[in-house]
Protein backbone atom coordinates (compact mmCIF):
# COMPACT_ATOMS: atom_id res chain seq x y z
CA UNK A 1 0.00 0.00 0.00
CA UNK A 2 1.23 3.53 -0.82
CA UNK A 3 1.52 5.84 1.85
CA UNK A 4 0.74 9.63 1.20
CA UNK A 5 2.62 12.54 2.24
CA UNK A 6 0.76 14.99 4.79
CA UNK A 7 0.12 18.75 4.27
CA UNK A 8 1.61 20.23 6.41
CA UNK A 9 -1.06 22.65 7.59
CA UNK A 10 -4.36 23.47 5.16
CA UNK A 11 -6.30 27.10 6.19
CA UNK A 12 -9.57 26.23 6.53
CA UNK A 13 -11.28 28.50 9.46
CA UNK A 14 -12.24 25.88 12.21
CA UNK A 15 -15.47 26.31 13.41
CA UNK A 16 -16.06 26.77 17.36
CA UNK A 17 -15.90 23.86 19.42
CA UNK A 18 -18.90 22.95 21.04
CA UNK A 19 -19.56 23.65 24.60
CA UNK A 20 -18.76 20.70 27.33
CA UNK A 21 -22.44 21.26 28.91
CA UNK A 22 -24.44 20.54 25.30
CA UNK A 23 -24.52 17.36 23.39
CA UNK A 24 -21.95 17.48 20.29
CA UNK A 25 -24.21 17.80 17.37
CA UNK A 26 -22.98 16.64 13.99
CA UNK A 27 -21.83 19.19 11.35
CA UNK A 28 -23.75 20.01 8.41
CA UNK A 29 -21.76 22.22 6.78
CA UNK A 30 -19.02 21.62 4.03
CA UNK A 31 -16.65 24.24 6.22
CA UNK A 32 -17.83 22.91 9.36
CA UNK A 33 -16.72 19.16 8.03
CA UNK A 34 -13.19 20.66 7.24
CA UNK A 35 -12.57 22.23 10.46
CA UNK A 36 -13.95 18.69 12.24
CA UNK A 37 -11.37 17.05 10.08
CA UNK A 38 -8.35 19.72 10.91
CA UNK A 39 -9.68 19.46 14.92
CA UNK A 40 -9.03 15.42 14.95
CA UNK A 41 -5.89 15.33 12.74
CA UNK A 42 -4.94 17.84 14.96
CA UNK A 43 -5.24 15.99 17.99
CA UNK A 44 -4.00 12.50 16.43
CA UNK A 45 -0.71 14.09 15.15
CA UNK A 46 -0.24 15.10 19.17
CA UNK A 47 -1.08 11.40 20.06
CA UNK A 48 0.72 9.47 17.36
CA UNK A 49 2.59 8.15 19.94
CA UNK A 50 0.04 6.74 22.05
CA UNK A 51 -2.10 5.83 18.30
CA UNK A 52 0.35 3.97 16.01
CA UNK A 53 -2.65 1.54 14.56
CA UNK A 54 -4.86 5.18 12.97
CA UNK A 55 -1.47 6.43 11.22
CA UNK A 56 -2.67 5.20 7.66
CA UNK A 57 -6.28 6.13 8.54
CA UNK A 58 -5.02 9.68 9.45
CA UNK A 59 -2.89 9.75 6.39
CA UNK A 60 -6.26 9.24 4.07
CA UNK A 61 -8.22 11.34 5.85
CA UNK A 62 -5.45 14.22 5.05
CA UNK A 63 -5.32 13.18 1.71
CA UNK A 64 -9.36 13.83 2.00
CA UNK A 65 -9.26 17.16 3.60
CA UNK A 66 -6.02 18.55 1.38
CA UNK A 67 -8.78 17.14 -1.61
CA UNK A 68 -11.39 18.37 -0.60
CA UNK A 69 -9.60 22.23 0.46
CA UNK A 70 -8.54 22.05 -3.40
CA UNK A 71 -11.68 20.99 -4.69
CA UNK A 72 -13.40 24.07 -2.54
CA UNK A 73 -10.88 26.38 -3.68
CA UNK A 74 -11.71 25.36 -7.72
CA UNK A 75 -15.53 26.00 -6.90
CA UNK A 76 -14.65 29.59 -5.37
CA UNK A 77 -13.08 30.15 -9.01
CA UNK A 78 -15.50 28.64 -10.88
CA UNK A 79 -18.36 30.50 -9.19
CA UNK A 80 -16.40 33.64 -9.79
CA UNK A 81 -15.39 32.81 -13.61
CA UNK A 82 -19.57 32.24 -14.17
CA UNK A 83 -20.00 36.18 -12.29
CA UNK A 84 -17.46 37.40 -14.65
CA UNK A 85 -19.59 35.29 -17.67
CA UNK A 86 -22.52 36.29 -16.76
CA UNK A 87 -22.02 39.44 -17.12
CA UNK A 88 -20.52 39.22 -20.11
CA UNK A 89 -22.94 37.87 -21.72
CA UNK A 90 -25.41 40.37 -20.18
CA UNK A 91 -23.50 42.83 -21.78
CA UNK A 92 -23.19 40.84 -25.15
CA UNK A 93 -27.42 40.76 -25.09
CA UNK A 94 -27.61 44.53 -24.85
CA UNK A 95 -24.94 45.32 -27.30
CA UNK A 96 -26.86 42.55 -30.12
CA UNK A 97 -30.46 43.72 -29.32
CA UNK A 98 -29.27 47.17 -29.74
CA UNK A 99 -27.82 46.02 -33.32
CA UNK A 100 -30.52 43.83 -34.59
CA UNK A 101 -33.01 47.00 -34.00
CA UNK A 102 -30.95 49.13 -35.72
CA UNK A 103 -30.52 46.41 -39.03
CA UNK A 104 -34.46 45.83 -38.59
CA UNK A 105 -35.19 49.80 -38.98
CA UNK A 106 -32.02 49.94 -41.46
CA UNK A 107 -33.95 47.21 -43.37
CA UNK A 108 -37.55 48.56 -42.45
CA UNK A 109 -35.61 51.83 -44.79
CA UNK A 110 -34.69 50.18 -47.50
CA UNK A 111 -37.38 48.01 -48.57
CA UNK A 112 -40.22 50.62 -47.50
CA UNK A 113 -42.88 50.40 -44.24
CA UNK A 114 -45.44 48.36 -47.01
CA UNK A 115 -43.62 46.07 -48.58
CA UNK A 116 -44.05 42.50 -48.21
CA UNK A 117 -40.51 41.98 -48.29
CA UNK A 118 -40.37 42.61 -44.03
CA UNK A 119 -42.11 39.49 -44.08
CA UNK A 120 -38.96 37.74 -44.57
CA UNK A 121 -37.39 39.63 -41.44
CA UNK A 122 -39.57 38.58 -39.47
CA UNK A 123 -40.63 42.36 -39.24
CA UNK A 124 -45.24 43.96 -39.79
CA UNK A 125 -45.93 45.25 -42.81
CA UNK A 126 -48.15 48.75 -42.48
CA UNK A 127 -51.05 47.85 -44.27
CA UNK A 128 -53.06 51.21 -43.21
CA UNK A 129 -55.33 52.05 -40.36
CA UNK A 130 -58.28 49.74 -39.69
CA UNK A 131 -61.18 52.41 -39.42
CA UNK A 132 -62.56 53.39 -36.14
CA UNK A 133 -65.56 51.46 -34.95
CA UNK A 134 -66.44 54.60 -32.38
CA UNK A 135 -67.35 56.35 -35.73
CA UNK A 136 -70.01 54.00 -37.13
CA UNK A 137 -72.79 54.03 -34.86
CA UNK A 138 -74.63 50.66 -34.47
CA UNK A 139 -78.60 51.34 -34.75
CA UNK A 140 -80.05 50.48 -30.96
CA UNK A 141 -81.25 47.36 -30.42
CA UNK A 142 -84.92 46.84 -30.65
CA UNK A 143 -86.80 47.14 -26.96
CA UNK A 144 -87.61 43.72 -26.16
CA UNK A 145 -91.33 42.44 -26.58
CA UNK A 146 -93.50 43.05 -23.37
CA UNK A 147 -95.33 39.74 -22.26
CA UNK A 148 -99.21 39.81 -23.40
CA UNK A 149 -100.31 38.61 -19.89
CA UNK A 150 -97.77 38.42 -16.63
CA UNK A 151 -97.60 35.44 -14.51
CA UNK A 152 -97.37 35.30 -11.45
CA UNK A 153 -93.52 35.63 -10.66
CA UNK A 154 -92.74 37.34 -13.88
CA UNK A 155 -90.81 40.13 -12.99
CA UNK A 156 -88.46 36.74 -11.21
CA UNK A 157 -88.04 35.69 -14.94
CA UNK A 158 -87.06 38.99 -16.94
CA UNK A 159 -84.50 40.14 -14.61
CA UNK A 160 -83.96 43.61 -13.75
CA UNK A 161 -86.19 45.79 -14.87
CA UNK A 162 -84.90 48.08 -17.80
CA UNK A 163 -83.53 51.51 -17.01
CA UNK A 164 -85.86 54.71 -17.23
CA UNK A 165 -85.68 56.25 -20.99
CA UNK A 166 -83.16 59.17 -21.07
CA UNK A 167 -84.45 62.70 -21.66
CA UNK A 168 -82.71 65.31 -22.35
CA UNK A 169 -82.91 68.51 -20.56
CA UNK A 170 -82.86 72.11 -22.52
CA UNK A 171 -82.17 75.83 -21.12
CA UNK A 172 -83.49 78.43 -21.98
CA UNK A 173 -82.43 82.14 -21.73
CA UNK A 174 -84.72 83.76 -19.32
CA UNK A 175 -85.57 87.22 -20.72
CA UNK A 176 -84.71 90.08 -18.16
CA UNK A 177 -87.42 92.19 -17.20
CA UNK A 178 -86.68 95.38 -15.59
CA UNK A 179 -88.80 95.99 -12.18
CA UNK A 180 -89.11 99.72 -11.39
CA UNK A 181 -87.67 99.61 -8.13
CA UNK A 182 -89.91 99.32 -4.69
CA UNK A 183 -90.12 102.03 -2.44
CA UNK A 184 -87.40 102.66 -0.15
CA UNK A 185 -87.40 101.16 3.10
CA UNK A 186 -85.67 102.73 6.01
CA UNK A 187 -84.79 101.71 8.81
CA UNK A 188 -84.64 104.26 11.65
């Protein structure tokens, strides 16, 4: 069996121990794991004496943590190359939508707003201005037929009852008649 050297020390922060007077609860964490593993190769280095039997297990389990250190360290840069990517290619989107609106209006130019040509470019072709429905009036609908004899529990049937007719109130001027004045009143 090959034996592996041991790193001599890795920097990964240790996380707190635990307090005597609570139960040692397992770590979850990825960092928290790492700083377990520095804690008890730690610890068996300053027993080796007393531990010769866990020397190759200790040897691994550096091997796993100086692994596992490196592997954290390639994620860190990774993570930080796909920032830098990102917003590269953020800035890549801009800059092309900016350019493919100016060749759409640079084509939308040179073929003309009508022409079926912007078809192909996936671009409308003005074809004019529907005309406005507001400015053909529809002729009112005719008032529904009354019922020649109500039943009992008709007005139940027909729903709300229609609204009162509209009319249409005028102004006239009122003609100003002059009053001679009334005779003074004083007060004394």
């Amino acid at each position: 069996m090959q034996q592996e050297t041991v790193p001599e020390q890795v920097t990964v922060p240790p996380t707190p121990t635990p307090t005597p007077n609570k139960a040692k609860q397992r770590e979850t964490t990825y960092a928290g794991k790492l700083g377990d593993w520095q804690r008890i190769l730690a610890t068996l280095a300053a027993n080796a004496s007393d531990l010769p039997h866990l020397e190759i297990p200790r040897a691994q389990l550096a091997a796993f943590l100086t692994q596992a250190v490196e592997i954290k360290q390639q994620q860190a840069a990774s993570r930080a190359a796909k920032e830098t990517a990102s917003v590269r290619l953020q800035t890549a989107i801009v800059d092309g939508q900016r350019l493919a609106a100016l060749l759409r209006q640079a084509v939308r130019q040179h073929y003309g707003p009508r022409s079926p040509k912007l078809a192909e470019f996936n671009l409308k072709v003005f074809r004019g201005r529907t005309p406005n429905p507001a400015s053909t009036p529809e002729p009112p609908p005719p008032p529904p037929a009354a019922p020649a004899t109500p039943t009992p529990g008709h007005h139940l049937l027909q729903g709300p009852p229609p609204p009162p007719p509209a009319v249409e109130l005028t102004t006239t001027p009122v003609d100003t008649v002059s009053k001679a004045p009334s005779a003074p009143t004083h007060l004394a």
